[in-house]
C-alpha atoms as a PDB file:
ATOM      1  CA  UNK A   1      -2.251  -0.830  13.634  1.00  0.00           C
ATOM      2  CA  UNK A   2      -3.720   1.671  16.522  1.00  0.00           C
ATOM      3  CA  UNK A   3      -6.576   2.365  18.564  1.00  0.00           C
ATOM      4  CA  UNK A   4      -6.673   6.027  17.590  1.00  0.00           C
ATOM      5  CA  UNK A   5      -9.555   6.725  14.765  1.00  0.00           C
ATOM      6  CA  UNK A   6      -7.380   7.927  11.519  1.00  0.00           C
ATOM      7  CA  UNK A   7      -7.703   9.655   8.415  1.00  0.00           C
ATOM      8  CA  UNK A   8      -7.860   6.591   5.953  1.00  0.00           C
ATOM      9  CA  UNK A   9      -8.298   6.212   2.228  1.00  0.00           C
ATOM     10  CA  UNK A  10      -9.014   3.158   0.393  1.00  0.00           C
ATOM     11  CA  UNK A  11      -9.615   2.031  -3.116  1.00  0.00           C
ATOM     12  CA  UNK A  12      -9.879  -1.497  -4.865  1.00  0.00           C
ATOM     13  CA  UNK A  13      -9.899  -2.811  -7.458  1.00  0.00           C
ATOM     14  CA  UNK A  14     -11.188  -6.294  -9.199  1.00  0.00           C
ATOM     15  CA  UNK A  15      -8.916  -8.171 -11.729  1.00  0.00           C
ATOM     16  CA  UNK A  16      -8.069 -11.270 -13.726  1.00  0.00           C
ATOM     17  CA  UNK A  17      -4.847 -12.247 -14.230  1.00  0.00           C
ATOM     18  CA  UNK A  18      -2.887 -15.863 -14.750  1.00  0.00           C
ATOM     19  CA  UNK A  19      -0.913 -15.898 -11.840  1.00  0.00           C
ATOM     20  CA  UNK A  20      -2.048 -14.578  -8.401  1.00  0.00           C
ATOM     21  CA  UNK A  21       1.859 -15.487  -6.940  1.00  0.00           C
ATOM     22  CA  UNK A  22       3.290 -13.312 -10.149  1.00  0.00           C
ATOM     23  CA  UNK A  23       0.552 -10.773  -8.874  1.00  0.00           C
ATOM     24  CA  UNK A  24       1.663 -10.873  -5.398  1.00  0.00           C
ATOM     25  CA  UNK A  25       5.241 -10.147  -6.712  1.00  0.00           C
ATOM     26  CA  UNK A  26       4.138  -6.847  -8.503  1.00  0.00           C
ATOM     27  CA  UNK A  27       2.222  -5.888  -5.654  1.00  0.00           C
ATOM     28  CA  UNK A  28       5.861  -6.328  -3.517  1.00  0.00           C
ATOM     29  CA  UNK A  29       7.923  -4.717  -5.864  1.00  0.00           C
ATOM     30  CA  UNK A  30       4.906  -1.909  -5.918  1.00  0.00           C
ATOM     31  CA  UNK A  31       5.809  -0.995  -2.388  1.00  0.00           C
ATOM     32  CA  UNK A  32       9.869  -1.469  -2.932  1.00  0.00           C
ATOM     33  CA  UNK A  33       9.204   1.400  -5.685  1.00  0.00           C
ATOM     34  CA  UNK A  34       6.927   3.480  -3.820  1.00  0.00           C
ATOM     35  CA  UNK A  35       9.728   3.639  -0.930  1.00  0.00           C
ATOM     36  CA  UNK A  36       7.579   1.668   1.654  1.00  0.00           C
ATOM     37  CA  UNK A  37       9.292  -0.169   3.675  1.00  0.00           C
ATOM     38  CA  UNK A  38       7.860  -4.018   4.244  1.00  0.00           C
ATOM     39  CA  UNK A  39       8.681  -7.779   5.291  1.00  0.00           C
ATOM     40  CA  UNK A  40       8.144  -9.794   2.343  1.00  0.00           C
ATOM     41  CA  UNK A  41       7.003 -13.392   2.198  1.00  0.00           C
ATOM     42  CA  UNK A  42       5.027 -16.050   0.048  1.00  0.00           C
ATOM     43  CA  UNK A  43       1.756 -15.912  -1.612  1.00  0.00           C
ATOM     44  CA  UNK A  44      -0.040 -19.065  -0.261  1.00  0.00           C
ATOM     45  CA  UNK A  45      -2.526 -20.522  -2.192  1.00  0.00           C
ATOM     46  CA  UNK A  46      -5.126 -23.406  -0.079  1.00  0.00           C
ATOM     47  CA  UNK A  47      -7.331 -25.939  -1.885  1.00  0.00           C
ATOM     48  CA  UNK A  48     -11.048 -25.047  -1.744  1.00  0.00           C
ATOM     49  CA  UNK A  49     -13.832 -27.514  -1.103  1.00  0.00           C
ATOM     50  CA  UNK A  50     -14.651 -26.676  -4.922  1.00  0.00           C
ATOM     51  CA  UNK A  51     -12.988 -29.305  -6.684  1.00  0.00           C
ATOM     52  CA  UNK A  52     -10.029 -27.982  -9.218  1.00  0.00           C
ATOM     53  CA  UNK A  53      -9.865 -24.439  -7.611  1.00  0.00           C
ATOM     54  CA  UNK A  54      -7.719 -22.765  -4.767  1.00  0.00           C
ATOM     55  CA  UNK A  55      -8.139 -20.064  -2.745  1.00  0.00           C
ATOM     56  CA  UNK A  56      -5.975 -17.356  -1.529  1.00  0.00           C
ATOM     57  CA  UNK A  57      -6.048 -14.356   1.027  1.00  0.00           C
ATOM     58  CA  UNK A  58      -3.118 -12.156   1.960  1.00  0.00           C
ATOM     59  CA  UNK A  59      -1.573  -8.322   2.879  1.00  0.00           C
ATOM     60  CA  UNK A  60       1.393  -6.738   2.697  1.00  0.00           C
ATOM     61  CA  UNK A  61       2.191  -4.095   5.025  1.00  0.00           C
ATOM     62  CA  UNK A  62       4.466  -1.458   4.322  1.00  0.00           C
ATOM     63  CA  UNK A  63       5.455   2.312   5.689  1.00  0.00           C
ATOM     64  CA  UNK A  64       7.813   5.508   4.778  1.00  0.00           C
ATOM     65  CA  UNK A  65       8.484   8.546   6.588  1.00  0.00           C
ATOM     66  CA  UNK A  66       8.349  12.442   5.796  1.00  0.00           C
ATOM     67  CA  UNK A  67       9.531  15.069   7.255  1.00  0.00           C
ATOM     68  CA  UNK A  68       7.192  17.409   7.266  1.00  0.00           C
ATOM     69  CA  UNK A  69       7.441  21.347   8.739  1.00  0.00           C
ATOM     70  CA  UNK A  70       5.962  21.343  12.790  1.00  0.00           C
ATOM     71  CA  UNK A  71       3.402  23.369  13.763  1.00  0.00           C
ATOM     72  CA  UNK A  72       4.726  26.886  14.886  1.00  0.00           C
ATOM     73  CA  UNK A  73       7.673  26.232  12.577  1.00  0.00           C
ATOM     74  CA  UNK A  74       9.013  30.265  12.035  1.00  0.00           C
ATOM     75  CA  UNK A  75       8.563  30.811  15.532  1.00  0.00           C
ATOM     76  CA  UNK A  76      10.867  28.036  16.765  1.00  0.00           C
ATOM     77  CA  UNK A  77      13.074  28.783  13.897  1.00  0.00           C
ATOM     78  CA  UNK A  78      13.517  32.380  15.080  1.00  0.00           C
ATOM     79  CA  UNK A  79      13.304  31.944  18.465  1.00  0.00           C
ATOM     80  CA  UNK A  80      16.143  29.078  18.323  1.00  0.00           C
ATOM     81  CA  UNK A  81      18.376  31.616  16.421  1.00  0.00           C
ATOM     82  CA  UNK A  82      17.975  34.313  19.059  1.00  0.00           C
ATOM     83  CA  UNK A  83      18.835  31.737  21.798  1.00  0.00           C
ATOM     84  CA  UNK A  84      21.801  30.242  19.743  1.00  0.00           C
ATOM     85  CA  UNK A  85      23.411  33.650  20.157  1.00  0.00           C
ATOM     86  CA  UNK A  86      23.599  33.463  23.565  1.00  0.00           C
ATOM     87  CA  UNK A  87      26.184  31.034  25.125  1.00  0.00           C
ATOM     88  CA  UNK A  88      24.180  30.149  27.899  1.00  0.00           C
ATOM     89  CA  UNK A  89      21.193  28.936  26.171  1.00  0.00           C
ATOM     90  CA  UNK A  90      22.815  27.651  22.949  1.00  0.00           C
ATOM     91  CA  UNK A  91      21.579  23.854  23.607  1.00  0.00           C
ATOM     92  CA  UNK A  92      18.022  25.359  24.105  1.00  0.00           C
ATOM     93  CA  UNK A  93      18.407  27.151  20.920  1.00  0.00           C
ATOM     94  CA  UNK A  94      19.863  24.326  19.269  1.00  0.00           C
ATOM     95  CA  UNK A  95      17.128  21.782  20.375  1.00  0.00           C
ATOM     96  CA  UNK A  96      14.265  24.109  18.818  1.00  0.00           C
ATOM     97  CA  UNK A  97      16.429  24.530  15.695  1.00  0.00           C
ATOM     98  CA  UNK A  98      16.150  21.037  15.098  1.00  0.00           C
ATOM     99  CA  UNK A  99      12.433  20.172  16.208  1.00  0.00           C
ATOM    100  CA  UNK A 100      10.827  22.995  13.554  1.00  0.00           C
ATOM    101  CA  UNK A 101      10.053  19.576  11.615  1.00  0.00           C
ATOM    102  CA  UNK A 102       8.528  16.620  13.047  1.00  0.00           C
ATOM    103  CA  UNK A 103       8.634  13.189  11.344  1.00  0.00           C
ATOM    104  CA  UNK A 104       5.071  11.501  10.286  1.00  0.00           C
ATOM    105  CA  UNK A 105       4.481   8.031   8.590  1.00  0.00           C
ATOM    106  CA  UNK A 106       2.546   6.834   6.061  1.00  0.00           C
ATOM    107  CA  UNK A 107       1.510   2.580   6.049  1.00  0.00           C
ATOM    108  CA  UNK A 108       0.425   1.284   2.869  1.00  0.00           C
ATOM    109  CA  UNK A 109      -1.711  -2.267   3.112  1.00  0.00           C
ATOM    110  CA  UNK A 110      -2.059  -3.921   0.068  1.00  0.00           C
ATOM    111  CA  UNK A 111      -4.514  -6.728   0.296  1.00  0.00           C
ATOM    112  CA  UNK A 112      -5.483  -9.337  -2.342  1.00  0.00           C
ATOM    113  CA  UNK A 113      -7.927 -12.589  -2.084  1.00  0.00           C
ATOM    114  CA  UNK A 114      -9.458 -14.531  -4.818  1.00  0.00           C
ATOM    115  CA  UNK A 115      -9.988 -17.876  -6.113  1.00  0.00           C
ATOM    116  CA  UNK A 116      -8.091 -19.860  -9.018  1.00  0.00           C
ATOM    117  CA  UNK A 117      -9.391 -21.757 -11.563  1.00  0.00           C
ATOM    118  CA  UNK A 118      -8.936 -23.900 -14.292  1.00  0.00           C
ATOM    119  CA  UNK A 119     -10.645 -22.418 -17.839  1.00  0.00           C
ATOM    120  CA  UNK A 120     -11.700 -23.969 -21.271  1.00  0.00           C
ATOM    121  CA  UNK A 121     -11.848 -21.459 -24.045  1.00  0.00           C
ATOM    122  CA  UNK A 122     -12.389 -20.823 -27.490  1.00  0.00           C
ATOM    123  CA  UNK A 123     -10.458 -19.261 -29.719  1.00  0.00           C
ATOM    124  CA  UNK A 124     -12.344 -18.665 -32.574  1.00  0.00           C
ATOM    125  CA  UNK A 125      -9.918 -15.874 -34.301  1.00  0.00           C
ATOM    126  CA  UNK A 126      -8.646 -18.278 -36.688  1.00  0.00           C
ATOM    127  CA  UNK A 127      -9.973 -20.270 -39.554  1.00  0.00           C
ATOM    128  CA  UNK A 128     -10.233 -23.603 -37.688  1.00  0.00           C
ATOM    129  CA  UNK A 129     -11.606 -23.079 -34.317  1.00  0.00           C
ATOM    130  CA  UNK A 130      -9.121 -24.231 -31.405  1.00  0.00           C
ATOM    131  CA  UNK A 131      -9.945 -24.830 -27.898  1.00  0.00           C
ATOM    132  CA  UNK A 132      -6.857 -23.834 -25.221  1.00  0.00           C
ATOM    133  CA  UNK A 133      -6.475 -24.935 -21.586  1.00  0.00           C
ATOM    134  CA  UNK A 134      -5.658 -22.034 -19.153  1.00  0.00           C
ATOM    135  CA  UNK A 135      -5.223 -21.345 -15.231  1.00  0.00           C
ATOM    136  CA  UNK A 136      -6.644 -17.770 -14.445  1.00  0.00           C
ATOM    137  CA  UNK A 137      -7.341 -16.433 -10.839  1.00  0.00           C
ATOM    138  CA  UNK A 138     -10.079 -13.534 -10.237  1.00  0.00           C
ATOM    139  CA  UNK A 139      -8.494 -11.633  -7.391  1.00  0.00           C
ATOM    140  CA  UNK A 140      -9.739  -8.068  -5.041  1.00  0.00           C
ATOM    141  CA  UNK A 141      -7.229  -6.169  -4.180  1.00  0.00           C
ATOM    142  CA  UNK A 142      -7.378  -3.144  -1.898  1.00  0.00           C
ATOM    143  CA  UNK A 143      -4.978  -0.338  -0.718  1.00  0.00           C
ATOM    144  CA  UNK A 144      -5.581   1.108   2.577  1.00  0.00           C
ATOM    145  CA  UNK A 145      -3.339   4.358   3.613  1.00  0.00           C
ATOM    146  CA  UNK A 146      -3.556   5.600   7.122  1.00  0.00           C
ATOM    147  CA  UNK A 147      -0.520   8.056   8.558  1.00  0.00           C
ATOM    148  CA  UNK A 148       0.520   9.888  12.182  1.00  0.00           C
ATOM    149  CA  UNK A 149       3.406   9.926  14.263  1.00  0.00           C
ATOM    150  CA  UNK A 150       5.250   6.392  14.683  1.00  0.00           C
ATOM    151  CA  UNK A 151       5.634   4.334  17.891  1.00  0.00           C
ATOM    152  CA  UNK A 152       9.106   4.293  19.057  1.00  0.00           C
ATOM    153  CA  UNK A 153       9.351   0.479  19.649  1.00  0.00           C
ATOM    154  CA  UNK A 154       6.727  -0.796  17.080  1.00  0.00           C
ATOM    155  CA  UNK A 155       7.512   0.554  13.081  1.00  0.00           C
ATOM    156  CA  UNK A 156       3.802  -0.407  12.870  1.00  0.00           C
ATOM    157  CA  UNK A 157       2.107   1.601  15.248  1.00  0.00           C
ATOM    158  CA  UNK A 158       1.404   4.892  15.827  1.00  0.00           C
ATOM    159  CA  UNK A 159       1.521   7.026  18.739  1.00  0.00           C
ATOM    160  CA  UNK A 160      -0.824   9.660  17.217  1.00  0.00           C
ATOM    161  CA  UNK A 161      -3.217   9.418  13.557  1.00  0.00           C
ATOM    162  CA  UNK A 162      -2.605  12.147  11.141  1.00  0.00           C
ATOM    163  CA  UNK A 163      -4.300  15.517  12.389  1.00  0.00           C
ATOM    164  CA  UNK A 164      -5.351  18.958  11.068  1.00  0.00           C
ATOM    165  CA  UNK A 165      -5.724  19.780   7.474  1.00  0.00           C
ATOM    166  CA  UNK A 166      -2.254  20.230   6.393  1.00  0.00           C
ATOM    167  CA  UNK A 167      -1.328  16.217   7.414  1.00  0.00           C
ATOM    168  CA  UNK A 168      -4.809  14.702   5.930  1.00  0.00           C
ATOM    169  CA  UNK A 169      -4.161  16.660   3.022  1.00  0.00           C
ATOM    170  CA  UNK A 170      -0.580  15.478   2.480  1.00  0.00           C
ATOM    171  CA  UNK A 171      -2.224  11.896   2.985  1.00  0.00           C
ATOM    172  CA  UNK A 172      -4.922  12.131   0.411  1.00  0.00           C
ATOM    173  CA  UNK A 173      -1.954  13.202  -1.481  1.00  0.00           C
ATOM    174  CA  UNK A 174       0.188   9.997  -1.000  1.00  0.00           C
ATOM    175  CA  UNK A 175      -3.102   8.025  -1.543  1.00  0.00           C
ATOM    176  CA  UNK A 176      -3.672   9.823  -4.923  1.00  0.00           C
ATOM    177  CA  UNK A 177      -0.526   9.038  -6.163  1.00  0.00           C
ATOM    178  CA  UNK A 178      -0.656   5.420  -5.176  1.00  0.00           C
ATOM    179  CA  UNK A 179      -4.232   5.234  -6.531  1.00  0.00           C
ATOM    180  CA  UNK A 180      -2.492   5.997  -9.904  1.00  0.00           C
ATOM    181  CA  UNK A 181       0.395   4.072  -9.898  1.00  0.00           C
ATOM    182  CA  UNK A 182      -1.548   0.902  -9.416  1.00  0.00           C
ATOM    183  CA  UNK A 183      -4.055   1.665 -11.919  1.00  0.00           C
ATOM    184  CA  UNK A 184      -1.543   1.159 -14.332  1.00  0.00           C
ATOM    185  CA  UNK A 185      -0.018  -1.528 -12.689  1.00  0.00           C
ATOM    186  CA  UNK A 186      -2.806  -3.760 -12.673  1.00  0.00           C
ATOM    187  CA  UNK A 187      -3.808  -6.522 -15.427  1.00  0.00           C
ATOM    188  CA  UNK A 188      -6.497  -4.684 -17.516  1.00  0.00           C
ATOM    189  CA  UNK A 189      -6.671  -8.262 -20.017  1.00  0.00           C
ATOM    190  CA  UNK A 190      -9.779 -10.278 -19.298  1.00  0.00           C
ATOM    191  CA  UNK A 191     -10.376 -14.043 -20.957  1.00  0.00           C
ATOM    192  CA  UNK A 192     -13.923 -13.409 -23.220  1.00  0.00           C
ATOM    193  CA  UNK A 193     -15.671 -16.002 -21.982  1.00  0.00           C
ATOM    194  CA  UNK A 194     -14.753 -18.938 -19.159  1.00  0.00           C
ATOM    195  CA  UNK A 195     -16.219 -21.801 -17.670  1.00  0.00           C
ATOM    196  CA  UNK A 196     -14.598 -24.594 -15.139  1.00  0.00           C
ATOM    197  CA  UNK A 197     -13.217 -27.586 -16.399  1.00  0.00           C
ATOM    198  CA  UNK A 198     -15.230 -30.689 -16.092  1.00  0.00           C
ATOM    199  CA  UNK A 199     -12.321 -33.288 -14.528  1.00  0.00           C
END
């Protein structure tokens, strides 16, 4: 991302779900909501020296932008009026008109490894006990959120992290409201009990 030390918030999160690439699809779509902007591709899943399991280890990087107001905002403001009234120094006035906001970015990293597994268990709701066959995958997934002012030839890299109170604040604020949004995104579900499958 940057060499500059950032204001960053993280959070994960352990689940269990059936199908990590059906998890890696929410996790895409999660960013497409969230108006983050990101190159998707494929979930990969490599066998593990543990016979009858994979393994898999990925992130998705996404970022928007906000407009947020600059620092000395009323002064440009007015001082760009009074030199829009002159003919003279109307582009002057005009440029500081424009720059009392400034444009900061926030990346989102979703990451997500695990392992996936073939499970034997019982079901022993009914009268006659059954036994069912199942693929599950116990996966970590972590959001990262750092923010600043973007490089002009790299989307993801920033010229400058996220300073003073009022942009860490606004950051902690976009990582709040992520850190929500994927709690209830998440598979909560959880098989009782599992074991690997002899083969």
């Amino acid at each position: 991302m940057s060499e500059h030390m950032a204001a960053r918030f993280s959070g994960r999160w352990d689940v269990r779900t059936g199908s990590p690439r059906k998890l890696w699809r929410a996790l895409h779509d999660f960013l497409d909501d969230n108006g983050f902007i990101h190159e998707y591709h494929e979930l990969v899943l490599a066998a593990s020296p543990i016979e009858g399991t994979a393994t898999f280890s990925d992130e998705l990087i996404g970022y928007r932008d906000h407009q947020r107001p600059a620092s000395l905002w009323l002064v440009r403001v007015l001082l760009g009026v009074l030199l829009c009234l002159t003919i003279v120094l109307f582009p002057f006035g005009s440029a500081l008109l424009r720059s009392h906001t400034t444009m900061t970015r926030s990346w989102a990293m979703l990451g997500v490894e695990g392992e996936v597994y073939r499970t034997r268990g019982a079901n022993m709701g009914n009268a006659r006990a059954s036994e069912t066959l199942d693929v599950v995958a116990d996966a970590r997934i972590t959001l990262e959120i750092v923010g600043g002012e973007p490089a002009a030839e790299d989307p993801y890299r920033m010229d400058r992290p996220a300073r003073g109170p009022a942009e860490v604040a606004a950051l902690q604020q976009d990582f709040q409201e992520l850190q929500h949004r994927i709690d209830g995104l998440l598979p909560r579900e959880t098989l009782p009990s599992t074991e690997l499958r002899e083969v």
